[in-house]
N, C-alpha and C. Protein backbone atom coordinates (compact mmCIF):
# COMPACT_ATOMS: atom_id res chain seq x y z
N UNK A 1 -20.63 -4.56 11.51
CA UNK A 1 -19.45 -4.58 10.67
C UNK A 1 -18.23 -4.28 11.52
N UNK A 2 -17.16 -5.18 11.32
CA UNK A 2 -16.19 -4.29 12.44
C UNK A 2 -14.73 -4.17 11.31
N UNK A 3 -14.11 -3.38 12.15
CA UNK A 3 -13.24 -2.59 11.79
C UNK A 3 -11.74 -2.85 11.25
N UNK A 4 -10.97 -3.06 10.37
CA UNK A 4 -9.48 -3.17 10.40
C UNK A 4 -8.48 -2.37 10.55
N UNK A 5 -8.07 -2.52 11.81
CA UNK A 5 -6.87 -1.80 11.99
C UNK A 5 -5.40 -2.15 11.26
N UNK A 6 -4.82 -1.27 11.10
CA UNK A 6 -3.60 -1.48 10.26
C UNK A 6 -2.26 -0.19 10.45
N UNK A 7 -1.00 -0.94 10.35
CA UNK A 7 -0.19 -0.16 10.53
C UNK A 7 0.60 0.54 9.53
N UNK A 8 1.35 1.61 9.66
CA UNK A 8 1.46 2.03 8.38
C UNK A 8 2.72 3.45 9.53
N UNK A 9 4.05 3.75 8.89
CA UNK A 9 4.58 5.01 8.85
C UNK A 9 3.81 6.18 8.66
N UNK A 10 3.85 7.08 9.15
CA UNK A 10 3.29 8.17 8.59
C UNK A 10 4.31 9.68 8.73
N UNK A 11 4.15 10.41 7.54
CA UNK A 11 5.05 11.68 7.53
C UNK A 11 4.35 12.85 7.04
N UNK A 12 3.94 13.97 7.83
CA UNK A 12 3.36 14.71 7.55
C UNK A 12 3.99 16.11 6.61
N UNK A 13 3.46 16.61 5.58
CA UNK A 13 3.71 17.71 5.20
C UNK A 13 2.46 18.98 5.54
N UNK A 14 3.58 20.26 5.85
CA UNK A 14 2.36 21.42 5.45
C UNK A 14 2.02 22.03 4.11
N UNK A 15 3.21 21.54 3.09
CA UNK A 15 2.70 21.64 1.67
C UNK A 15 4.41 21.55 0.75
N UNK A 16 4.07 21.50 -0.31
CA UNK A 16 5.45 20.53 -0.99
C UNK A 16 6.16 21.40 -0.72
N UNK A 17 6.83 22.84 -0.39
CA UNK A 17 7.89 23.08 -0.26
C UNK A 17 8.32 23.17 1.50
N UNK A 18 7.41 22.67 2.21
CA UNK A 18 8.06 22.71 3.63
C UNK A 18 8.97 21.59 3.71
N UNK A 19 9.78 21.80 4.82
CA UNK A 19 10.64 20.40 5.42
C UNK A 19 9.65 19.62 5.80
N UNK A 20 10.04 18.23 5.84
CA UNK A 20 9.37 16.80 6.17
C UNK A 20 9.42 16.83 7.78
N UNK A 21 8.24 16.47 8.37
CA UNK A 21 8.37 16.45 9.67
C UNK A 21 9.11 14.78 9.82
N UNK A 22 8.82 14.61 11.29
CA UNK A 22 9.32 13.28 11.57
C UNK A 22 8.24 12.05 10.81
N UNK A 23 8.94 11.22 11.00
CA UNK A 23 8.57 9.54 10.41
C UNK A 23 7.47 9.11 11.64
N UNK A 24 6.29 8.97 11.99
CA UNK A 24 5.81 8.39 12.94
C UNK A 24 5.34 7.10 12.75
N UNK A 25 5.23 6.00 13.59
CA UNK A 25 4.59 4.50 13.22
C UNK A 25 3.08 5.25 14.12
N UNK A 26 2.21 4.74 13.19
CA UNK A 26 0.72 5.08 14.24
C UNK A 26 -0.07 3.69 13.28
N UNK A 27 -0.90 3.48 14.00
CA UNK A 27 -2.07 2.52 13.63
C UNK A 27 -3.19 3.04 13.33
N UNK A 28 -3.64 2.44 11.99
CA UNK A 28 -4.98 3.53 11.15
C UNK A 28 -6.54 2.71 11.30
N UNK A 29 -7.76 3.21 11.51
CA UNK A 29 -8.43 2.61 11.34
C UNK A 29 -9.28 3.16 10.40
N UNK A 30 -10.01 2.77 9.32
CA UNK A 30 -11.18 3.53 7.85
C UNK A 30 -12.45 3.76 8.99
N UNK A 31 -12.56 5.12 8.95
CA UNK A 31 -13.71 5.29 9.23
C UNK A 31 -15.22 5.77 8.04
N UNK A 32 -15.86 4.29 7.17
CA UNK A 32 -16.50 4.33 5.86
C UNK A 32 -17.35 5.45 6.07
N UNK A 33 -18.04 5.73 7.09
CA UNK A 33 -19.42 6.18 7.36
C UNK A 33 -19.06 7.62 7.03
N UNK A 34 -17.84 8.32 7.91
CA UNK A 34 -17.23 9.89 7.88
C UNK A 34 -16.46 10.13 6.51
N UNK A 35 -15.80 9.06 5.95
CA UNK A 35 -15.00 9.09 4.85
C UNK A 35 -13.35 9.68 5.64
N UNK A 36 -13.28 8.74 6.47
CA UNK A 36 -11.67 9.39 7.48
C UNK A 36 -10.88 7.94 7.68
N UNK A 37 -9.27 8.15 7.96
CA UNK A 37 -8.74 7.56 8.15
C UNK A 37 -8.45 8.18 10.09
N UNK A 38 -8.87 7.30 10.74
CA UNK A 38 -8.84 7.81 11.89
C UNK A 38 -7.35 7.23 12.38
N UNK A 39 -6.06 7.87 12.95
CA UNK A 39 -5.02 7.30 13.19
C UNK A 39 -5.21 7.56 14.74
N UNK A 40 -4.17 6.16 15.77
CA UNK A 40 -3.77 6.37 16.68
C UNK A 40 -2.66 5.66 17.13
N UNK A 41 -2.17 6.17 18.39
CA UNK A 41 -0.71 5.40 18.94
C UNK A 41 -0.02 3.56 18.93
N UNK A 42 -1.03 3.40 19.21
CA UNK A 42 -0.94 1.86 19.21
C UNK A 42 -2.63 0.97 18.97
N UNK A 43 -2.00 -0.13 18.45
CA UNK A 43 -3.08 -0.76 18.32
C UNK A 43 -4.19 -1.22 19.23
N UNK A 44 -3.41 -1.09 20.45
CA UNK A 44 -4.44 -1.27 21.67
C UNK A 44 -5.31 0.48 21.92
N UNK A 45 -4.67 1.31 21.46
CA UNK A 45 -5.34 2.74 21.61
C UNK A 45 -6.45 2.60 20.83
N UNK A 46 -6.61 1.84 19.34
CA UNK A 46 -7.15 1.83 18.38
C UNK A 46 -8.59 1.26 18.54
N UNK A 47 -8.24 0.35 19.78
CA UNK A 47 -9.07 -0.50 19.89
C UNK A 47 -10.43 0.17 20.98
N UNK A 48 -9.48 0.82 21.83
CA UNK A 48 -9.95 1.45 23.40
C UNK A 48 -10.36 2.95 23.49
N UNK A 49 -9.38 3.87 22.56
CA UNK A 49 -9.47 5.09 22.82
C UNK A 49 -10.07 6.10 21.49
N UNK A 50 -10.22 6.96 22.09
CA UNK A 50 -10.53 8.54 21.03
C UNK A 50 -9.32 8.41 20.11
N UNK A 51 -9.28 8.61 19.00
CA UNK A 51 -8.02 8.72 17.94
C UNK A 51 -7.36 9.73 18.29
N UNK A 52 -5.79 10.17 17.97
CA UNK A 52 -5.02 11.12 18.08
C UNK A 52 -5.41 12.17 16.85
N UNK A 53 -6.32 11.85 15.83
CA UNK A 53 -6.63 12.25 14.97
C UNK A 53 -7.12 11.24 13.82
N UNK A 54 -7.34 12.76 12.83
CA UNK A 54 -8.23 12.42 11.32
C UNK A 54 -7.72 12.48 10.15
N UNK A 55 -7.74 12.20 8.90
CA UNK A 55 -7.11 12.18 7.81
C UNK A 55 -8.56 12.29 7.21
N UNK A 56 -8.91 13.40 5.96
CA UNK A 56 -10.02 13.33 5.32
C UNK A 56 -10.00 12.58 4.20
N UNK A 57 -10.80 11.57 3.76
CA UNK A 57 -10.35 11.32 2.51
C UNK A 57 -11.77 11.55 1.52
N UNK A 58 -13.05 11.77 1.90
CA UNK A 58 -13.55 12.57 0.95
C UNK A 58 -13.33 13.55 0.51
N UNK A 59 -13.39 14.06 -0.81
CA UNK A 59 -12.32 15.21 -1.74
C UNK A 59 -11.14 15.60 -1.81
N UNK A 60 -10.51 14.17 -1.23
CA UNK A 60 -8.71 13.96 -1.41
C UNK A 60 -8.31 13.47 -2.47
N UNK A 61 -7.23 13.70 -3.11
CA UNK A 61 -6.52 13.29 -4.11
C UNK A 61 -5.30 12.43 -2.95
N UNK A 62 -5.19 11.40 -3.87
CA UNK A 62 -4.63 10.04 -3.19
C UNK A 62 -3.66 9.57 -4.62
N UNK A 63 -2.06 9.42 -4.02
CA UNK A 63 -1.28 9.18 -5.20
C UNK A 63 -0.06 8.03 -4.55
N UNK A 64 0.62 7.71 -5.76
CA UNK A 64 1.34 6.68 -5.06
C UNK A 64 2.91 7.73 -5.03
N UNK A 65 3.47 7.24 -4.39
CA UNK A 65 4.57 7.86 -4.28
C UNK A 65 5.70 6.09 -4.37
N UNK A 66 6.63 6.56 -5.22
CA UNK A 66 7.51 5.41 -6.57
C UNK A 66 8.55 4.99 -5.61
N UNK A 67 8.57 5.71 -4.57
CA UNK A 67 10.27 5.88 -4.14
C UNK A 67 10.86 4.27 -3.34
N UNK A 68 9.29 3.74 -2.59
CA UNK A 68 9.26 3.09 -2.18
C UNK A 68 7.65 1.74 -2.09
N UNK A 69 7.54 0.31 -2.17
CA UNK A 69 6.65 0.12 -2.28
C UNK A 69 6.13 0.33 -1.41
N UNK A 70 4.61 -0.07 -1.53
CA UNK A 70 3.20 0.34 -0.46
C UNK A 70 3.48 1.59 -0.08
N UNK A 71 3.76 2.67 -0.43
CA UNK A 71 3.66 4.09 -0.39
C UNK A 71 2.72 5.11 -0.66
N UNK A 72 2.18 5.52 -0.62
CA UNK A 72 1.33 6.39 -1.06
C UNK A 72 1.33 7.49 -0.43
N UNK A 73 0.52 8.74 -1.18
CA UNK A 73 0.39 10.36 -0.61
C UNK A 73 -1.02 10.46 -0.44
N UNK A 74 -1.43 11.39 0.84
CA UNK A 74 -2.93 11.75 0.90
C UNK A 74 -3.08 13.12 0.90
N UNK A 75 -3.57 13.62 -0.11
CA UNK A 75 -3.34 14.88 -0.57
C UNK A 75 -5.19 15.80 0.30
N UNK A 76 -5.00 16.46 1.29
CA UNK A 76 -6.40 16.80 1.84
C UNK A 76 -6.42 17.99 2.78
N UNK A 77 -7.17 18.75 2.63
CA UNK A 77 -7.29 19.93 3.15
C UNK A 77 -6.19 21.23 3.08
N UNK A 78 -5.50 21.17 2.47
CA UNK A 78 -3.91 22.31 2.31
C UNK A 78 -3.10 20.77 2.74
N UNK A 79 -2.75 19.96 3.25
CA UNK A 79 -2.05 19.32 3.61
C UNK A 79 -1.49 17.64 3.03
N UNK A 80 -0.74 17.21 2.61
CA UNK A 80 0.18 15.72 2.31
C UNK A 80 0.60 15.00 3.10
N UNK A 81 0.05 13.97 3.69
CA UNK A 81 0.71 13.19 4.21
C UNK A 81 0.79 11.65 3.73
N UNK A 82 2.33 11.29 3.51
CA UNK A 82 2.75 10.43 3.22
C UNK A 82 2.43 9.27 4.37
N UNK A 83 1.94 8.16 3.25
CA UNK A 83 1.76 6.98 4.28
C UNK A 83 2.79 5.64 3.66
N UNK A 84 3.14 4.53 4.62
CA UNK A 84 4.28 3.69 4.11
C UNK A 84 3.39 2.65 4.52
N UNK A 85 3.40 1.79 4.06
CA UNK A 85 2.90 -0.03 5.13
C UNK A 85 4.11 -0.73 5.04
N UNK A 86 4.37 -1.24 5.76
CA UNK A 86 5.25 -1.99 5.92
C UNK A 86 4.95 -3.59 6.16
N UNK A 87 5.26 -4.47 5.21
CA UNK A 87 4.71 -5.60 5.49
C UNK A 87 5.94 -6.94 5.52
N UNK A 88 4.83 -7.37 7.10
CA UNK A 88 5.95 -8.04 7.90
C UNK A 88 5.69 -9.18 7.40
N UNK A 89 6.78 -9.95 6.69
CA UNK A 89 6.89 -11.56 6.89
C UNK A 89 6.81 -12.54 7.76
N UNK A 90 5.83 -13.17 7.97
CA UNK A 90 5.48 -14.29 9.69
C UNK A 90 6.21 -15.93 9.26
């Protein structure tokens, strides 16, 4: 089975009343087996390297956030992070 990588903003919170960290572009790949969104730097990292990290999404609450489309929140472990897709017209 292989894998889809995909790009997406990402903005991390440490919980709703902290400040918003920065806006990062990272490239996500589903990891089904762990139940993780494994993110990394570029799509060629995605392809080649160890991830910069994990996103849990077994026993996450997952919401959309209105403000903007393809938005959504990943609500997991004490932590929110907002994800954006951005989709490019070819």
């Amino acid at each position: 089975m292989s894998s889809k990588i995909f790009q997406m903003f990402s903005k991390k919170f440490e919980n709703t009343l902290s400040r918003l960290k920065g806006r990062k572009r990272l490239w996500f790949v589903l990891d089904e087996s762990k139940c993780r969104l494994l993110y990394y730097k570029s799509e060629i990292e995605a392809r080649s390297k160890d991830p910069l990290g994990a996103i849990e999404i077994r026993g996450s609450a997952i919401s959309l956030a209105l403000e903007e489309d393809n938005q959504f929140v990943v609500h997991s472990n004490g932590e929110s992070t907002l994800l954006l897709q951005k989709i490019m017209n070819l």
